[in-house]
Protein backbone atom coordinates (compact mmCIF):
# COMPACT_ATOMS: atom_id res chain seq x y z
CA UNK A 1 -1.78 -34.51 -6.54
CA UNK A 2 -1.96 -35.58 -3.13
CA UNK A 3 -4.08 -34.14 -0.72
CA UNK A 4 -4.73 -35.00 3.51
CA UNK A 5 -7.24 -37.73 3.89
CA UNK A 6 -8.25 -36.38 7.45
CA UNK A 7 -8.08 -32.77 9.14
CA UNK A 8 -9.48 -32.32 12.47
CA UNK A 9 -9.24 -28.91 13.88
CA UNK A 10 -10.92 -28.07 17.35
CA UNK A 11 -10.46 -28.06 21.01
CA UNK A 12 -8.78 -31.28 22.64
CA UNK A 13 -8.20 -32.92 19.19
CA UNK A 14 -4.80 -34.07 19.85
CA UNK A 15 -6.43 -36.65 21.32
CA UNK A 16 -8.20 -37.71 18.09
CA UNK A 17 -4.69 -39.04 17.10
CA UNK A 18 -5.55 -42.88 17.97
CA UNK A 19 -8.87 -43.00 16.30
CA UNK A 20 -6.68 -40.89 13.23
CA UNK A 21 -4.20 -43.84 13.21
CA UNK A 22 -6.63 -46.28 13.16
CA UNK A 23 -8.75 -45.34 10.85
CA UNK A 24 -5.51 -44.53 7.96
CA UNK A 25 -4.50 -47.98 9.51
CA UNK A 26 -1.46 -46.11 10.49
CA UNK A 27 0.71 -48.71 13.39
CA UNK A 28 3.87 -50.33 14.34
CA UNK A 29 6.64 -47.92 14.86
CA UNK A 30 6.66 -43.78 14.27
CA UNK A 31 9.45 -41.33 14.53
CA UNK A 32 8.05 -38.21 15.94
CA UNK A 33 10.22 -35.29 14.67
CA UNK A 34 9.89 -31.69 17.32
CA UNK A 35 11.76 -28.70 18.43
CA UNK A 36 12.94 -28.13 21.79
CA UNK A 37 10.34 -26.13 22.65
CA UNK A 38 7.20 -28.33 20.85
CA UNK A 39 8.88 -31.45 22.81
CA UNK A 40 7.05 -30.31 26.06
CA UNK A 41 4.14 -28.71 24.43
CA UNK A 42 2.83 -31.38 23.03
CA UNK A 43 5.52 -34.34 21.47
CA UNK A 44 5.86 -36.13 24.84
CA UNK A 45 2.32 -36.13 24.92
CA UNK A 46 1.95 -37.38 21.37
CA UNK A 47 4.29 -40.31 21.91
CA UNK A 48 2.22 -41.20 25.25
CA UNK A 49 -1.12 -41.24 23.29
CA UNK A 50 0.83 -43.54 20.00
CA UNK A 51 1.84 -45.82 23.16
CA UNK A 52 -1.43 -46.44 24.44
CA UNK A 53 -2.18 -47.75 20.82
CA UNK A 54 0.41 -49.70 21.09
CA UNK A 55 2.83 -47.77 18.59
CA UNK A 56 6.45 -47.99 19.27
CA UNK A 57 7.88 -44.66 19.16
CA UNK A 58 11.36 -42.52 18.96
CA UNK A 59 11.73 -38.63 19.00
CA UNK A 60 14.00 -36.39 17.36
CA UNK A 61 14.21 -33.44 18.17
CA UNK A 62 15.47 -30.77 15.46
CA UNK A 63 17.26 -27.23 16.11
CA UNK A 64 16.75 -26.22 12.10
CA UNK A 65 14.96 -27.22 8.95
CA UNK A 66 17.91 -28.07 6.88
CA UNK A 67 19.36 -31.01 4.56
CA UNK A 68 21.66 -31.95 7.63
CA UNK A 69 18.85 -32.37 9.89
CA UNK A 70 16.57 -34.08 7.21
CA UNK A 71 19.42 -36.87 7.14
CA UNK A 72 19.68 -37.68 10.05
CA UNK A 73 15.55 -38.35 10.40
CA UNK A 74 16.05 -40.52 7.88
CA UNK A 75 18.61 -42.10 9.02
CA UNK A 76 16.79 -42.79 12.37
CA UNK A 77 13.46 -43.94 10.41
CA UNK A 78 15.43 -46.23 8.50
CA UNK A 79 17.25 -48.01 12.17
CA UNK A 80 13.87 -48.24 13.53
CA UNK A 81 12.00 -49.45 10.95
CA UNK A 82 9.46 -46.40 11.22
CA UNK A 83 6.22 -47.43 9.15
CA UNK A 84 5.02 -43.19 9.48
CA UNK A 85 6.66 -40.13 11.10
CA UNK A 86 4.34 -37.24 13.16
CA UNK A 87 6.44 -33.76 12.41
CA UNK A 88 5.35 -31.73 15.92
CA UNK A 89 5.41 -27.69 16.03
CA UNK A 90 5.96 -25.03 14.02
CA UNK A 91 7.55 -25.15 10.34
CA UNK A 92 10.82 -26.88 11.14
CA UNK A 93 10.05 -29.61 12.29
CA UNK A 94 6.84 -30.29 9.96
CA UNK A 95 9.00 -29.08 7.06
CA UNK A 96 11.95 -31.72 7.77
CA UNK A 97 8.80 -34.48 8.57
CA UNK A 98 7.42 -33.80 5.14
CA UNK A 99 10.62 -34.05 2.95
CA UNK A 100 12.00 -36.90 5.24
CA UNK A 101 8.90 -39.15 4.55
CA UNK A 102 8.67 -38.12 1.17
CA UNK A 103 12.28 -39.24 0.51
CA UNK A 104 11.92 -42.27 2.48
CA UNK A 105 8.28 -43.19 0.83
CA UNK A 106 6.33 -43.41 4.42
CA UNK A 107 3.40 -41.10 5.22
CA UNK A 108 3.14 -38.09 7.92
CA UNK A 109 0.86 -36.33 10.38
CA UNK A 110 1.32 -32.63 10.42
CA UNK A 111 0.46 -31.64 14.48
CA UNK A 112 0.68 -28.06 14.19
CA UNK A 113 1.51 -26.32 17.42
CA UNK A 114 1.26 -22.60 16.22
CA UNK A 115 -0.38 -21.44 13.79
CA UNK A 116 2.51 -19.05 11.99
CA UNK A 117 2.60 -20.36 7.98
CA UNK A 118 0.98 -22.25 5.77
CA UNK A 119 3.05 -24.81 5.22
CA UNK A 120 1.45 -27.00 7.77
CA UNK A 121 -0.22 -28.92 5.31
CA UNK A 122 1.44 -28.36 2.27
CA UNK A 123 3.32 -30.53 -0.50
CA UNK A 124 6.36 -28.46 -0.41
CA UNK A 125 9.26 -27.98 2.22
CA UNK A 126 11.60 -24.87 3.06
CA UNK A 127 14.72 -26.10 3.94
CA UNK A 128 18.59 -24.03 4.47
CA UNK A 129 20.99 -25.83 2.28
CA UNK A 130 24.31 -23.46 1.95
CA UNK A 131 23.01 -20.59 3.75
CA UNK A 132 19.78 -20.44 1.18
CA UNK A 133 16.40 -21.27 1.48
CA UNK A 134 15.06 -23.60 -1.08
CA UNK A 135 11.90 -25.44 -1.47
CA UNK A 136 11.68 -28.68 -2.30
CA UNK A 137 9.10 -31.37 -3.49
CA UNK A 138 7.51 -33.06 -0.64
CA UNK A 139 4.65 -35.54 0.86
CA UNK A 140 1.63 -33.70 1.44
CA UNK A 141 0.62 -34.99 5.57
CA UNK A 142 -1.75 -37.65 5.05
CA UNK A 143 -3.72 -36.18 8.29
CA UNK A 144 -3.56 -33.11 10.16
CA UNK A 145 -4.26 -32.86 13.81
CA UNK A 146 -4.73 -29.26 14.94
CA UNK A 147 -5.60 -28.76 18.43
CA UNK A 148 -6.53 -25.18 19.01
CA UNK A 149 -6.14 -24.77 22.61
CA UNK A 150 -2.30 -25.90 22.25
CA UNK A 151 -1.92 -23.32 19.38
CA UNK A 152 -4.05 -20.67 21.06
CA UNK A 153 -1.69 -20.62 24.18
CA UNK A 154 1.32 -19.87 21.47
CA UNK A 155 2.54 -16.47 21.71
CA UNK A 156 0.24 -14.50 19.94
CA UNK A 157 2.86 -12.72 17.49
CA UNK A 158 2.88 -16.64 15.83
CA UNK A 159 -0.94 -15.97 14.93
CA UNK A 160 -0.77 -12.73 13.94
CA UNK A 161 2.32 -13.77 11.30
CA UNK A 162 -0.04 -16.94 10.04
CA UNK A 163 -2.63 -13.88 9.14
CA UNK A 164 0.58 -12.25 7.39
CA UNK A 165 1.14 -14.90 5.42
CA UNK A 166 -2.40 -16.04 4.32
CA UNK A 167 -3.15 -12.53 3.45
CA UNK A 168 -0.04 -11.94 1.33
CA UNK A 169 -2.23 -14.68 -1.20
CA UNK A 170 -4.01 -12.03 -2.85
CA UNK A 171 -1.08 -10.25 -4.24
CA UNK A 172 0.47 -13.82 -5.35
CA UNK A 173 -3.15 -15.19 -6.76
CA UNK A 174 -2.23 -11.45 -8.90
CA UNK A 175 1.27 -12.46 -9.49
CA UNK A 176 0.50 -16.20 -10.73
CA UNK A 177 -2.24 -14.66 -13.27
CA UNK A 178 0.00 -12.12 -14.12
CA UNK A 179 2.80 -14.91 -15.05
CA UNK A 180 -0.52 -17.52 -16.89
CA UNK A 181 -0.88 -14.20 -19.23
CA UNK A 182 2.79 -13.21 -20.34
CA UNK A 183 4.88 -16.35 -19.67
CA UNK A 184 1.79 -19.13 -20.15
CA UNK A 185 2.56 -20.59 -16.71
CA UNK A 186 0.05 -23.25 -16.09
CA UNK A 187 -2.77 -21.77 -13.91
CA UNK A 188 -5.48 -23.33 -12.03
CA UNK A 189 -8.73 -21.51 -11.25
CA UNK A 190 -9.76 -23.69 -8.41
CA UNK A 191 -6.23 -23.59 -6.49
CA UNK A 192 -6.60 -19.53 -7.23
CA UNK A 193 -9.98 -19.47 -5.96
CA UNK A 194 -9.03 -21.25 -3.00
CA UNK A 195 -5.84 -19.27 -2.08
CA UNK A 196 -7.86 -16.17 -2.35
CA UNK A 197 -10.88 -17.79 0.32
CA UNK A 198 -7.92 -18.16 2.75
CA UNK A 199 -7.16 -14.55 2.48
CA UNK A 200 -10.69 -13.06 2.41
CA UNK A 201 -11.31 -15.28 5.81
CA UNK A 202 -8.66 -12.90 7.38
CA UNK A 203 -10.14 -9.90 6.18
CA UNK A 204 -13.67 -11.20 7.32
CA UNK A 205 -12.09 -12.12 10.91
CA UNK A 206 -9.83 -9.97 11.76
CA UNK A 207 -12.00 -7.96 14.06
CA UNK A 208 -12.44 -11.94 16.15
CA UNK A 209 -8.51 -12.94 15.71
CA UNK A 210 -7.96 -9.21 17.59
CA UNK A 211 -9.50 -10.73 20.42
CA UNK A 212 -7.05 -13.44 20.64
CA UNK A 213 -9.53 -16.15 21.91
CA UNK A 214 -9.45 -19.97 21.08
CA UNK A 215 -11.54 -19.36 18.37
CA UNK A 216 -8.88 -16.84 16.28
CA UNK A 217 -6.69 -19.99 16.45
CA UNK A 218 -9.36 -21.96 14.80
CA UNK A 219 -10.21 -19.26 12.07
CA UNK A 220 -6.34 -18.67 11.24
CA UNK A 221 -5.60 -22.73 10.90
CA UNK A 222 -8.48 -22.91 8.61
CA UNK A 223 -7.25 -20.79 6.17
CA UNK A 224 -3.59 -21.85 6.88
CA UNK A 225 -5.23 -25.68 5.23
CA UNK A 226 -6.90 -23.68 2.61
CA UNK A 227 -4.12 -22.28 1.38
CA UNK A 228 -1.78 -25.24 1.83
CA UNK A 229 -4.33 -27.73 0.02
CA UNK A 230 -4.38 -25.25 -2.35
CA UNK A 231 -0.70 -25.55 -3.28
CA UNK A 232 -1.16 -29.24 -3.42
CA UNK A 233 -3.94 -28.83 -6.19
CA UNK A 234 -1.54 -26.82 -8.37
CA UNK A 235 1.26 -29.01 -7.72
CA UNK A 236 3.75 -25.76 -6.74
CA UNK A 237 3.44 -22.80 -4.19
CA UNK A 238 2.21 -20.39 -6.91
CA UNK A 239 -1.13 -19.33 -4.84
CA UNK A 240 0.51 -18.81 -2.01
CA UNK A 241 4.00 -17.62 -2.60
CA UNK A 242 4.43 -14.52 -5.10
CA UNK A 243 6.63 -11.06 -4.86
CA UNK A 244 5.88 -10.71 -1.51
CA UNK A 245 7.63 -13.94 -0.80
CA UNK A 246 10.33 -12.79 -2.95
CA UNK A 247 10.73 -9.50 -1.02
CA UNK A 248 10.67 -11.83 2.60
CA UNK A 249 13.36 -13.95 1.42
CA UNK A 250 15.73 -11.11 0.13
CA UNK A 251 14.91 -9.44 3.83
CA UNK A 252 16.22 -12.54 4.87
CA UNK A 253 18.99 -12.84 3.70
CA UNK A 254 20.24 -9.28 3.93
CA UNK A 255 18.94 -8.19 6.98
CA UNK A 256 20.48 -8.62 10.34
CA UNK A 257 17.88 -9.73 12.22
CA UNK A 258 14.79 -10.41 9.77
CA UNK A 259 11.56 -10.78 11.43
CA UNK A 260 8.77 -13.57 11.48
CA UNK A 261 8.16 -14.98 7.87
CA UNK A 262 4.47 -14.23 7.67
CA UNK A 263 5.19 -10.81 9.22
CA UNK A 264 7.32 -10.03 6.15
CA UNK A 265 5.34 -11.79 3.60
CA UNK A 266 2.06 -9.80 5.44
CA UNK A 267 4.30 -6.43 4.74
CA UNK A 268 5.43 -7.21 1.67
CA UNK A 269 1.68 -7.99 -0.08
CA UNK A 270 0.93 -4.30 0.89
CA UNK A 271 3.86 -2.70 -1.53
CA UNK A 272 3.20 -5.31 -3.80
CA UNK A 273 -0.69 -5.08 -4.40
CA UNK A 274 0.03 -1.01 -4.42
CA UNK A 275 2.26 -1.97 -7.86
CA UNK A 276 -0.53 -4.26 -8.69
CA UNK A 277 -2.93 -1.38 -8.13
CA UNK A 278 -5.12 -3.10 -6.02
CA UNK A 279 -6.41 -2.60 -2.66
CA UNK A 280 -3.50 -2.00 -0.45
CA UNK A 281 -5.10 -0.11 2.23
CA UNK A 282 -7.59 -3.38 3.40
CA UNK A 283 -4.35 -5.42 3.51
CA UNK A 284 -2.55 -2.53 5.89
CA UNK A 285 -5.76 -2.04 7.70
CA UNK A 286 -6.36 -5.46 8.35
CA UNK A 287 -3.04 -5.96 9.54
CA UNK A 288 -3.17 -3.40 11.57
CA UNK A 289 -6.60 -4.42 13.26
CA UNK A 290 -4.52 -8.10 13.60
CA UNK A 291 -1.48 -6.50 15.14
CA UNK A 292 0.63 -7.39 12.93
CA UNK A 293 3.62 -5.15 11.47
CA UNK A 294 3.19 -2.52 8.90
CA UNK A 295 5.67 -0.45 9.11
CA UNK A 296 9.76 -0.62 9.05
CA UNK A 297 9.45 0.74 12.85
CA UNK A 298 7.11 -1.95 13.56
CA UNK A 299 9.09 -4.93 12.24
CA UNK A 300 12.12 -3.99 13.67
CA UNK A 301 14.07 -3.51 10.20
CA UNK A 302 16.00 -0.33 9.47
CA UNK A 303 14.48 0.75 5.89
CA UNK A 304 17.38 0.70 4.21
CA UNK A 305 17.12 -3.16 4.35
CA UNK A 306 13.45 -2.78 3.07
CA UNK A 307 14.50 -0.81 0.04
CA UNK A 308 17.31 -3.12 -1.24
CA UNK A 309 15.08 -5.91 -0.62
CA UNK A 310 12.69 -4.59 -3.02
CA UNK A 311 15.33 -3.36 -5.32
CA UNK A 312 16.72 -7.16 -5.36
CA UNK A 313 14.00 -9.42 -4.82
CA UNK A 314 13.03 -9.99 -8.45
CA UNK A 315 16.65 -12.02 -8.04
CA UNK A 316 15.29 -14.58 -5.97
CA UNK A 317 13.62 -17.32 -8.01
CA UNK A 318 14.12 -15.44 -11.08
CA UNK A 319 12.28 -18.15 -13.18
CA UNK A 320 8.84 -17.44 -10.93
CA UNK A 321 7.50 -14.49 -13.40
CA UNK A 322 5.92 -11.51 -10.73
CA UNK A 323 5.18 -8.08 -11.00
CA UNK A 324 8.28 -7.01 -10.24
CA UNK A 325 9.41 -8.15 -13.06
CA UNK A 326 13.46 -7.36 -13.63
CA UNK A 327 13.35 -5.44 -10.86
CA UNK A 328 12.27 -2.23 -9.97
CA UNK A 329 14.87 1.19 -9.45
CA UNK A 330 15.89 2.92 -6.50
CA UNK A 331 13.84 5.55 -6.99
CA UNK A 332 10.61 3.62 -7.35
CA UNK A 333 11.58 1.18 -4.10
CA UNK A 334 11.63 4.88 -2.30
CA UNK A 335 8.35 6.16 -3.56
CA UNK A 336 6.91 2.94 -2.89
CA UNK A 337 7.54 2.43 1.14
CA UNK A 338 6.85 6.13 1.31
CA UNK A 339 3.17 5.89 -0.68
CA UNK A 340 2.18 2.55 1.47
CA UNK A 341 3.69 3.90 5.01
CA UNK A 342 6.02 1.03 5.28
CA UNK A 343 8.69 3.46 5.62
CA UNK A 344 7.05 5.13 8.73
């Protein structure tokens, strides 16, 4: 299990990445890994602040998180002798930081600059390979750096979709007990109890995130480290990643345009605590209240994508046990957008 030796969340604490360095006695040469986008926002400035400490530094700059991309990191890492990497922005470029420097046995700072997804700070990376996502085994970031006034000034639709996704925990914290009792999947209580904080801190704040101030940023990264630490605790994205997850994935692979992952996940744990018989309605409600997507209408995804999605999402990762089961009929896909107003 391997876990981040130093989080620092809070205002201005991009800066904090010198006394971070020193302290994990973290020097010589880095490869900072961004997007196009994250470059400006805040990897120029994150190579400026490693050269005041004297750190020799190279950026890459990625366009997707795939095996393709993760090659040619390493690649670069290896020419100049990079002793850590620093994965900048959102979840392709921290996603292709952690498998690189797990690969190539260095250690990475996660420097969030949205706060969209949890896996920020976790020990596994999504990456394309052959038109699928996969996750793979990956380095945990030894530190993460979140500077809330950087990921407050993202578009707000990347904060609402972190809420999505943290909230989606309670139906897979169901789904991961559900597989412990009928297929004896290993289970921890602590990792469970921790995935579920994350979501219950949503619920608690979503009246404050609604108000889209520096301080919703704050709230939604602390759960988003919650919930990744607690995937490194169970060594596998069981509490965080359940049917819900399965029903995002399936959207994206059939539907034209899918939308934002934590958008579909957030949808998806509504229908999927409904078969659980749970408490739907707080997960709609507080999605709602967030602004995030409820609805087909709202997502942007003709329901006939929604319905094979959950007619054909027990197919993706069939050996991760959920409450879909073998899959659910036609018939019951209908009744179920129609009970939960996702097909409004």
């Amino acid at each position: 299990m391997h876990l981040p030796r130093i989080v620092v969340i809070g205002h201005n604490k991009i800066y904090d990445i010198i006394d971070v360095c020193n302290e994990l006695k973290l020097g010589g040469s880095a490869l900072i890994i961004c997007g196009p986008n994250t470059l400006d926002v805040a990897g120029i400035l994150v190579k400026d602040l490693l050269g005041e400490n004297n750190v020799q530094t190279e950026i890459k700059t990625v366009d997707k998180a795939s095996i393709e991309e993760v090659n040619d990191v390493k690649k670069i890492a290896k020419e100049i002798n990079a002793n850590f990497l620093v994965g900048v922005g959102g979840g392709k470029s921290i996603d292709i930081a952690k498998i690189s420097s797990f690969e190539l046995g260095k250690p990475f700072i996660s420097i969030p600059t949205a706060a969209s997804h949890d896996g920020i700070a976790s020990s596994r990376s999504s990456l394309s390979r052959g038109g699928e996502h996969v996750s793979i085994e990956a380095n945990a970031p030894l530190a993460i750096i979140a500077d809330t006034e950087i990921i407050y000034k993202a578009p707000y639709r990347l904060l609402a979709a972190g809420c999505g996704d943290l909230i989606s925990n309670f139906t897979a914290v169901k789904d991961w007990q559900l597989a412990n009792k009928l297929k004896n999947v290993e289970y921890s209580s602590y990792a469970a109890a921790l995935s579920h904080m994350a979501a219950e801190i949503i619920v608690e704040s979503a009246n404050v995130i609604k108000q889209r101030l520096e301080e919703s940023a704050w709230i939604v990264m602390k759960g988003l480290v919650s919930s990744s630490v607690a995937m490194s605790i169970a060594g596998s994205s069981y509490p965080a990643s359940g049917s819900e997850h399965k029903f995002s994935h399936m959207l994206d692979k059939i539907a034209p345009k899918p939308a934002l992952h934590g958008e579909q996940c957030g949808m998806g744990s509504i229908m999927m605590m409904y078969l659980h018989g749970g408490n739907w309605r707080l997960i709609r409600d507080t999605l709602k209240t967030i602004g995030c997507p409820v609805s087909a209408t709202e997502i942007g995804i003709d329901i006939e994508y929604i319905i094979d999605a959950l007619i054909n999402a027990h197919m993706i990762r069939p050996e991760r046990y959920s409450i879909l089961g073998n899959g659910i009929t036609l018939d019951a896909a209908k009744k179920l957008v129609e009970i939960t107003k996702v097909g409004e």
